[in-house]
Protein backbone atom coordinates (compact mmCIF):
# COMPACT_ATOMS: atom_id res chain seq x y z
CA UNK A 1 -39.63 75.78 -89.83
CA UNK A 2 -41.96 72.72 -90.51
CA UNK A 3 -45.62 73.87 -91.39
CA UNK A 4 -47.21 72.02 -88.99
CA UNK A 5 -50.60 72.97 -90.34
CA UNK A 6 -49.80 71.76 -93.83
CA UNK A 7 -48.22 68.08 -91.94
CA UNK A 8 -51.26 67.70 -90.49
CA UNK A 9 -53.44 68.01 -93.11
CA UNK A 10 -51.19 65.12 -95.39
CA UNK A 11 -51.61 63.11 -92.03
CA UNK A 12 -55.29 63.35 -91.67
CA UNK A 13 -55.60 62.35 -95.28
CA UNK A 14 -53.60 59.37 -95.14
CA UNK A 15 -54.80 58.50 -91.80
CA UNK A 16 -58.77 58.48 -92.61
CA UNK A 17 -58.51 57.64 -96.44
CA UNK A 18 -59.96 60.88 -97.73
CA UNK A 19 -59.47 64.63 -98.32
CA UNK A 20 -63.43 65.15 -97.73
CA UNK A 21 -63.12 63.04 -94.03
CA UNK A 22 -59.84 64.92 -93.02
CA UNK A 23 -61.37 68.10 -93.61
CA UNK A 24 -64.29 67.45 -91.28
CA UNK A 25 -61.57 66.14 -88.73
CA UNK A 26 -59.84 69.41 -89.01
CA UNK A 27 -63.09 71.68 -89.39
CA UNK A 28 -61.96 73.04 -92.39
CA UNK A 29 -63.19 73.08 -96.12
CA UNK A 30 -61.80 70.33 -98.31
CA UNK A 31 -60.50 73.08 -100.50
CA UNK A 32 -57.85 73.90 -97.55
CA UNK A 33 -57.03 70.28 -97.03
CA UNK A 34 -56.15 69.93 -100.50
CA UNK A 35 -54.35 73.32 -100.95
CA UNK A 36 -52.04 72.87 -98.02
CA UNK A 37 -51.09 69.10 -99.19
CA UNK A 38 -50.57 70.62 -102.55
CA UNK A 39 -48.46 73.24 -101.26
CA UNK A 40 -46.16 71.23 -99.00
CA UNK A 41 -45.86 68.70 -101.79
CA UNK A 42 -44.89 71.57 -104.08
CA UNK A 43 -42.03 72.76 -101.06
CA UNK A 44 -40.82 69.12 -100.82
CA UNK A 45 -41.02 68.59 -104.66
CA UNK A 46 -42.20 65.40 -104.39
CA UNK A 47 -45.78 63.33 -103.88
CA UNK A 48 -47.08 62.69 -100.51
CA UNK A 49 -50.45 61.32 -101.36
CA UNK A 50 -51.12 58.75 -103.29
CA UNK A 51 -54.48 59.96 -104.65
CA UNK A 52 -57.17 57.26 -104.95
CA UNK A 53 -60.24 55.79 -102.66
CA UNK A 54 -59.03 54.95 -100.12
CA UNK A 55 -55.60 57.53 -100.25
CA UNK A 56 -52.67 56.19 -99.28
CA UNK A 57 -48.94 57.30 -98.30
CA UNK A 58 -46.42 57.13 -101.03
CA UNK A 59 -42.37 56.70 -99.22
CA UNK A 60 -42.44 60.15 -98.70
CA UNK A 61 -45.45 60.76 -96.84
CA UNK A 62 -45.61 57.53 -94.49
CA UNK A 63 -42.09 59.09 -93.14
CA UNK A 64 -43.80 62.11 -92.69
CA UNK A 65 -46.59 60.66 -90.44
CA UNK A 66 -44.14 58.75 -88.44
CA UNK A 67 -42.11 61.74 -88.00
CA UNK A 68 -45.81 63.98 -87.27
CA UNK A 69 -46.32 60.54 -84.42
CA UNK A 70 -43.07 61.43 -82.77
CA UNK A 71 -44.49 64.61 -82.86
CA UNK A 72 -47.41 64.06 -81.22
CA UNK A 73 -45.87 61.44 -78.37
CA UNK A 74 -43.61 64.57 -77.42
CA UNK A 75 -46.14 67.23 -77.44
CA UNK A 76 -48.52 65.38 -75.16
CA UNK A 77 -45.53 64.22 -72.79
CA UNK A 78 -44.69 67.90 -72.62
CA UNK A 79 -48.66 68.73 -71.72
CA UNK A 80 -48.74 65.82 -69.29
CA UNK A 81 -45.79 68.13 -67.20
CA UNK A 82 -46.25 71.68 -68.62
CA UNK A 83 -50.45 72.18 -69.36
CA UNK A 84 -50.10 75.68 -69.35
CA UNK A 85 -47.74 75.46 -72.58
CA UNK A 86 -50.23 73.92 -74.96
CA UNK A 87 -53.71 75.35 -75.12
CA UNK A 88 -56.72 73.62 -74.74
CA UNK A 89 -58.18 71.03 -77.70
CA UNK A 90 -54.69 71.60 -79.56
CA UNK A 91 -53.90 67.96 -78.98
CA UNK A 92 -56.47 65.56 -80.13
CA UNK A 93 -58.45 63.66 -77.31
CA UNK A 94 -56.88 60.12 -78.39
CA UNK A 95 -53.67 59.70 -80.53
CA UNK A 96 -52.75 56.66 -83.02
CA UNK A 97 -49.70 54.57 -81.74
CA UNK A 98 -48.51 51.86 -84.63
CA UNK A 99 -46.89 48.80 -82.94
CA UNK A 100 -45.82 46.14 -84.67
CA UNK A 101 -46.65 42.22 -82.85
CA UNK A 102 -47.71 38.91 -84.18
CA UNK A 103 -50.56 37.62 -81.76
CA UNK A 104 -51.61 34.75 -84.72
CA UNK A 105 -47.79 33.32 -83.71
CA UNK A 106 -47.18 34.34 -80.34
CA UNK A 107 -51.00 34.72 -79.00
CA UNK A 108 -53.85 36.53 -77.93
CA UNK A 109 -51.67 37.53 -74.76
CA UNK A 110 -50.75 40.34 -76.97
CA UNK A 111 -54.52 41.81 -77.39
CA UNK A 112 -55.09 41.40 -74.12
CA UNK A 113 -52.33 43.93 -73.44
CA UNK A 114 -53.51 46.62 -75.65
CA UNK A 115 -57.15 45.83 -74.55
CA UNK A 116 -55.99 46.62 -71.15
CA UNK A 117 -53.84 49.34 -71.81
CA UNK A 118 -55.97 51.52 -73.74
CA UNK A 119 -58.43 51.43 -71.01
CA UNK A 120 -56.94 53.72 -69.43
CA UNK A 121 -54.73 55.54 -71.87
CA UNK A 122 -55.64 57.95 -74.79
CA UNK A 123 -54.85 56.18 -77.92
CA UNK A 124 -55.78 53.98 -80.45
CA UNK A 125 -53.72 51.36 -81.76
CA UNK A 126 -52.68 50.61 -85.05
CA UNK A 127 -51.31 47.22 -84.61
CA UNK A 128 -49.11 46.29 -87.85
CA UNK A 129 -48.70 43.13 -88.91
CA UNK A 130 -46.84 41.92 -92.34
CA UNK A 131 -45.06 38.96 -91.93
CA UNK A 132 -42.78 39.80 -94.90
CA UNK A 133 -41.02 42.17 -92.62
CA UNK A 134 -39.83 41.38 -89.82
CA UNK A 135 -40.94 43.54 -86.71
CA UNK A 136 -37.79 44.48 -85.89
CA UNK A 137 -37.09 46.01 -89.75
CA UNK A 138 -39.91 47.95 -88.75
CA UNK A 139 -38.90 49.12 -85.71
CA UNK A 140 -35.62 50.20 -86.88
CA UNK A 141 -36.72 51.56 -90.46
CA UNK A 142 -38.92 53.75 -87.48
CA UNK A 143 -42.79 52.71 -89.65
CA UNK A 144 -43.70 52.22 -85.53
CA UNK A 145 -42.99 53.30 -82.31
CA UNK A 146 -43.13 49.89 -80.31
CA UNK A 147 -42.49 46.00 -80.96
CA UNK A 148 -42.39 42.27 -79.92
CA UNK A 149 -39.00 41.45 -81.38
CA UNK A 150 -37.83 38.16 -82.19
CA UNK A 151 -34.39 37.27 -81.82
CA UNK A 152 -31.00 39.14 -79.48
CA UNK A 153 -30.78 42.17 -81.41
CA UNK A 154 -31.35 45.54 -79.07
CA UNK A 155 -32.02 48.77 -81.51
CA UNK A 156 -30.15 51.90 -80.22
CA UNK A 157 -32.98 54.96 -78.80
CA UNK A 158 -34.91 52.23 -77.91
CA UNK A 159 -35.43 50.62 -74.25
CA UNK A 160 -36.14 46.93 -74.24
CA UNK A 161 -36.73 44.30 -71.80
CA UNK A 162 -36.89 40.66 -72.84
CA UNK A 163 -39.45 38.93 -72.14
CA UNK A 164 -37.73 35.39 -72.50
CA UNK A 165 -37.43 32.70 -75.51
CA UNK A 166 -39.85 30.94 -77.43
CA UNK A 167 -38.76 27.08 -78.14
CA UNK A 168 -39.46 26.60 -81.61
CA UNK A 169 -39.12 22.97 -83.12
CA UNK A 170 -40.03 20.78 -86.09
CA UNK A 171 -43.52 19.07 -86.61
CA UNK A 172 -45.74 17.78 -89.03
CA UNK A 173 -48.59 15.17 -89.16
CA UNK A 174 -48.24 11.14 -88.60
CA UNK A 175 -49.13 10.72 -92.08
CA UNK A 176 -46.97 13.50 -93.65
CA UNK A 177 -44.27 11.47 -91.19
CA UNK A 178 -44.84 8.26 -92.27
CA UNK A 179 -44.87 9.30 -96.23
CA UNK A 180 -41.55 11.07 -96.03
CA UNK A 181 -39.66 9.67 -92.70
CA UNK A 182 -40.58 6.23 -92.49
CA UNK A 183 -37.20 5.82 -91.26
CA UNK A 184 -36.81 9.44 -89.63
CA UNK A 185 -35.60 13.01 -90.81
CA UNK A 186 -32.69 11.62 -92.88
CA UNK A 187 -30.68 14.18 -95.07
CA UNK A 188 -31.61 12.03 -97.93
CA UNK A 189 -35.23 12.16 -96.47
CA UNK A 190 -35.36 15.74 -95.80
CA UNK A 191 -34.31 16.80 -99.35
CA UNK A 192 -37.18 15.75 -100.84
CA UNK A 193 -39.60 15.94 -98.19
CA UNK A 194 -41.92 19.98 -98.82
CA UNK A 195 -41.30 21.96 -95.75
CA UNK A 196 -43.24 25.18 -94.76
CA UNK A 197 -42.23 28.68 -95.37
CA UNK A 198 -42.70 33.08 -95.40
CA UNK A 199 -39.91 33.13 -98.63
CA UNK A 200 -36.13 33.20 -98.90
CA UNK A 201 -36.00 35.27 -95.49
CA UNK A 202 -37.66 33.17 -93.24
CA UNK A 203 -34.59 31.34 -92.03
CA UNK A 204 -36.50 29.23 -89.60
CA UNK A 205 -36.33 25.98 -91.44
CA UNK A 206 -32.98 25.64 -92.68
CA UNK A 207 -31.65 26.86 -89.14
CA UNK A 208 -33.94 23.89 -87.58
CA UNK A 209 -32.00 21.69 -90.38
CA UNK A 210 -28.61 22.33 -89.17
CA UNK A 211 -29.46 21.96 -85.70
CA UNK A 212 -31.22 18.67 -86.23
CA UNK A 213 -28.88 17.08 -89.07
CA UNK A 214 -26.01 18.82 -88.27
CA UNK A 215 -25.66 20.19 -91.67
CA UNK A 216 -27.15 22.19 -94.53
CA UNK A 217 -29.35 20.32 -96.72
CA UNK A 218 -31.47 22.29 -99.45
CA UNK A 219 -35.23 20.78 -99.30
CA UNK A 220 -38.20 21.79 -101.27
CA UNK A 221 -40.72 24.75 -99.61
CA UNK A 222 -44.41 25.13 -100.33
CA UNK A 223 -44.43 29.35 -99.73
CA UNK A 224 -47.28 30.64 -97.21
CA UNK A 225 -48.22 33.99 -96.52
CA UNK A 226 -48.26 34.09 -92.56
CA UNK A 227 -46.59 31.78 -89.30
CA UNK A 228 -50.66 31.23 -88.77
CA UNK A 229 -50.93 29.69 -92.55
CA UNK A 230 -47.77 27.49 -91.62
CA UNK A 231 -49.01 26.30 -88.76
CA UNK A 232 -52.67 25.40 -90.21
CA UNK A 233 -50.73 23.87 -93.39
CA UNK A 234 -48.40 21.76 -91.12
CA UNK A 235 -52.21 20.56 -89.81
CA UNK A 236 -53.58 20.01 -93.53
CA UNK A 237 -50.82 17.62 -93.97
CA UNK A 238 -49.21 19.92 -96.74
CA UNK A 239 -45.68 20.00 -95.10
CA UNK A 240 -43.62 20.20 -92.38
CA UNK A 241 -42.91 23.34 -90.68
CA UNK A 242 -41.49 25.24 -87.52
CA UNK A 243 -44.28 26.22 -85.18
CA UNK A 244 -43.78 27.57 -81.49
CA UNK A 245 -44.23 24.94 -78.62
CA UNK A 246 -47.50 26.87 -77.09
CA UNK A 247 -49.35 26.38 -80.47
CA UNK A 248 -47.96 22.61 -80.94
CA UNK A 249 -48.40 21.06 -77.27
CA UNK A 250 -52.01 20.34 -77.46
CA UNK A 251 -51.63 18.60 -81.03
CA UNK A 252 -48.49 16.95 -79.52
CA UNK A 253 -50.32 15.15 -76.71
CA UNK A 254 -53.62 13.83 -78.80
CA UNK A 255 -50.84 12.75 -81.33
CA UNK A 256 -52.54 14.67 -84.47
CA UNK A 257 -48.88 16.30 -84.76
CA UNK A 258 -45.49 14.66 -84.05
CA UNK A 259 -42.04 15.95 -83.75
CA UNK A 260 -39.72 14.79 -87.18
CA UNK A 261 -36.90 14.75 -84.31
CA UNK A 262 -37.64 14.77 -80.95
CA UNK A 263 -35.17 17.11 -78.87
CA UNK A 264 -34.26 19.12 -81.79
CA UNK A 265 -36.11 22.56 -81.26
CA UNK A 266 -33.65 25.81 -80.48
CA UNK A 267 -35.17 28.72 -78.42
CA UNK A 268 -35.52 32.21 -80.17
CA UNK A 269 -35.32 35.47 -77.94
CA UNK A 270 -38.60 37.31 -77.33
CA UNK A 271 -38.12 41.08 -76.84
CA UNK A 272 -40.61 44.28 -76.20
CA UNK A 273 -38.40 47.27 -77.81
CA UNK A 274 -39.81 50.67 -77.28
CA UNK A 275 -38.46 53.78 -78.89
CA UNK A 276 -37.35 56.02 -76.10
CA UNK A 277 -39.65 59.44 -77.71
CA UNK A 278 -42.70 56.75 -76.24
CA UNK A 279 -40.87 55.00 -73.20
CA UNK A 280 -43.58 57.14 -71.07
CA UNK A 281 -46.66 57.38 -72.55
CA UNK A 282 -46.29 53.28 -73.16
CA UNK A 283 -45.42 52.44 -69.62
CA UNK A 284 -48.68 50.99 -69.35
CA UNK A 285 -48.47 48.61 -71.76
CA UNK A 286 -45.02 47.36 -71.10
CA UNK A 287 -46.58 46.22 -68.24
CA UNK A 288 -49.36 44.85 -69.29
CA UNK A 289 -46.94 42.89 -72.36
CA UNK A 290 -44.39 41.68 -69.48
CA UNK A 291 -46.77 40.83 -67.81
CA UNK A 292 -48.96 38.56 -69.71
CA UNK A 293 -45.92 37.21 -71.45
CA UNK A 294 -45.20 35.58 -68.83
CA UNK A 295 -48.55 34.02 -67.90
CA UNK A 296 -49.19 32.92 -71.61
CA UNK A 297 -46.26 31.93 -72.80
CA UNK A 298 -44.10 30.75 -69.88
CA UNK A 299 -40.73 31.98 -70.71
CA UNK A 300 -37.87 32.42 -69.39
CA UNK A 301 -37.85 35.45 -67.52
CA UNK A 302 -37.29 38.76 -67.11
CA UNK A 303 -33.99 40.93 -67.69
């Protein structure tokens, strides 16, 4: 059997950033905290905590708390049907959900969803966002319970409903144009010409290459740390770079951006994936995410 009371102790630790903090959560003496983390790390043989200020999870103990969320999401699904099953004040009053979206890139849509969601629904939310893996790693590697998706792939356990494509295309300033395409996005051009980039697994720019030029043609990359820092750097003049047509239309019309091809973009699948243990409780905001998807965005549809 799982010591629950030892789980949640290595939860509460990692979750607030200190033994002394989780042991007020839990109303219990730090000495308790730190013998029950000590213990379960003894039964597991290996660390949970990495000790420091703040603490953080080592491998081992963020799969625990995702496991301890599932957990949770279950436990207050069953209370929700059976109260008389779990006693009073043995669930805490609001729960942390981790889902994984990137409102920089796709917009502030995606706030607004959790703002209205958690209105009326007891959580907080821990909204993940590190652009060097993709949300749907995430989701599948199981580091959060809910995501915006990019791209066709459906996860099995998880419901998802797509919430329609984002058209994607190739822009950059009229004087980064005129320096490097003077007579348009050539393959002789584009080779020399510093696009935009995450790192070696943002495929984004090479795919736009084939599309527009028909072929693969290896071009230098300037390497930025977010889709927000690509888009302000395609703005700064530093490169060119794929941005999403919502961000780029304004620019577009007052001609401070320009297309390197016109008619060249390719549309990327938008999905909200779900894993079924929070279907439920996240009704709500699957809504709310549908919903203002397709006010903000304008996409396709709904499947």
């Amino acid at each position: 059997m799982i010591d629950y009371q030892a789980v949640k102790a290595v939860v509460s630790v990692i979750r607030l950033g200190s033994f002394d903090r989780a042991a007020r959560e839990l109303k219990v003496t730090q000495s308790a905290v730190s013998q029950r983390v000590k213990q379960l790390e003894q039964r597991l043989g290996v660390a949970l905590i990495v000790r420091g200020s703040p603490c953080s999870a080592t491998t081992a103990g963020a799969q625990l708390v995702y496991h301890f969320e599932r957990v949770e999401l279950l436990e207050r699904q069953l209370a929700s049907r059976m109260p008389g099953l779990i006693g009073p004040g043995s669930l805490p009053e609001r729960m942390t959900i981790r889902i994984a979206a990137n409102p920089e890139w796709l917009g502030s849509w995606i706030l607004d969803a959790v703002s209205d969601f958690v209105r009326s629904a007891p959580f907080l939310v821990d909204l993940v966002l590190n652009e060097t893996i993709p949300t749907l790693e995430r989701l599948r590697a199981g580091e959060v319970v809910a995501a915006v998706t990019l791209g066709d792939e459906r996860l099995e356990d998880h419901d998802s409903c797509s919430l329609g494509s984002l058209h994607l295309l190739a822009v950059a300033t009229p004087g980064y144009s005129s320096r490097h395409f003077p007579q348009g996005a050539s393959p002789e051009a584009m080779a020399k010409a510093p696009g935009l980039a995450l790192g070696p697994a943002d495929t984004f720019p090479k795919r736009w290459v084939k599309v527009a030029l028909g072929d693969d043609v290896e071009f230098p990359v300037h390497r930025l740390p977010s889709r927000a820092s690509i888009f302000d750097g395609v703005l700064a003049g530093l490169g060119w770079g794929i941005v999403p047509l919502h961000l780029a239309a304004a620019h577009l019309r007052s001609g401070t951006l320009t297309e390197l091809t016109k008619g060249t973009g390719f549309d990327l699948p938008v999905q909200w994936q779900v894993h079924r243990v929070a279907v439920h409780q996240l009704e709500g905001l699957t809504a709310s995410i549908v919903r203002l998807a397709q006010q903000s965005l304008k996409l396709d549809g709904i499947s």
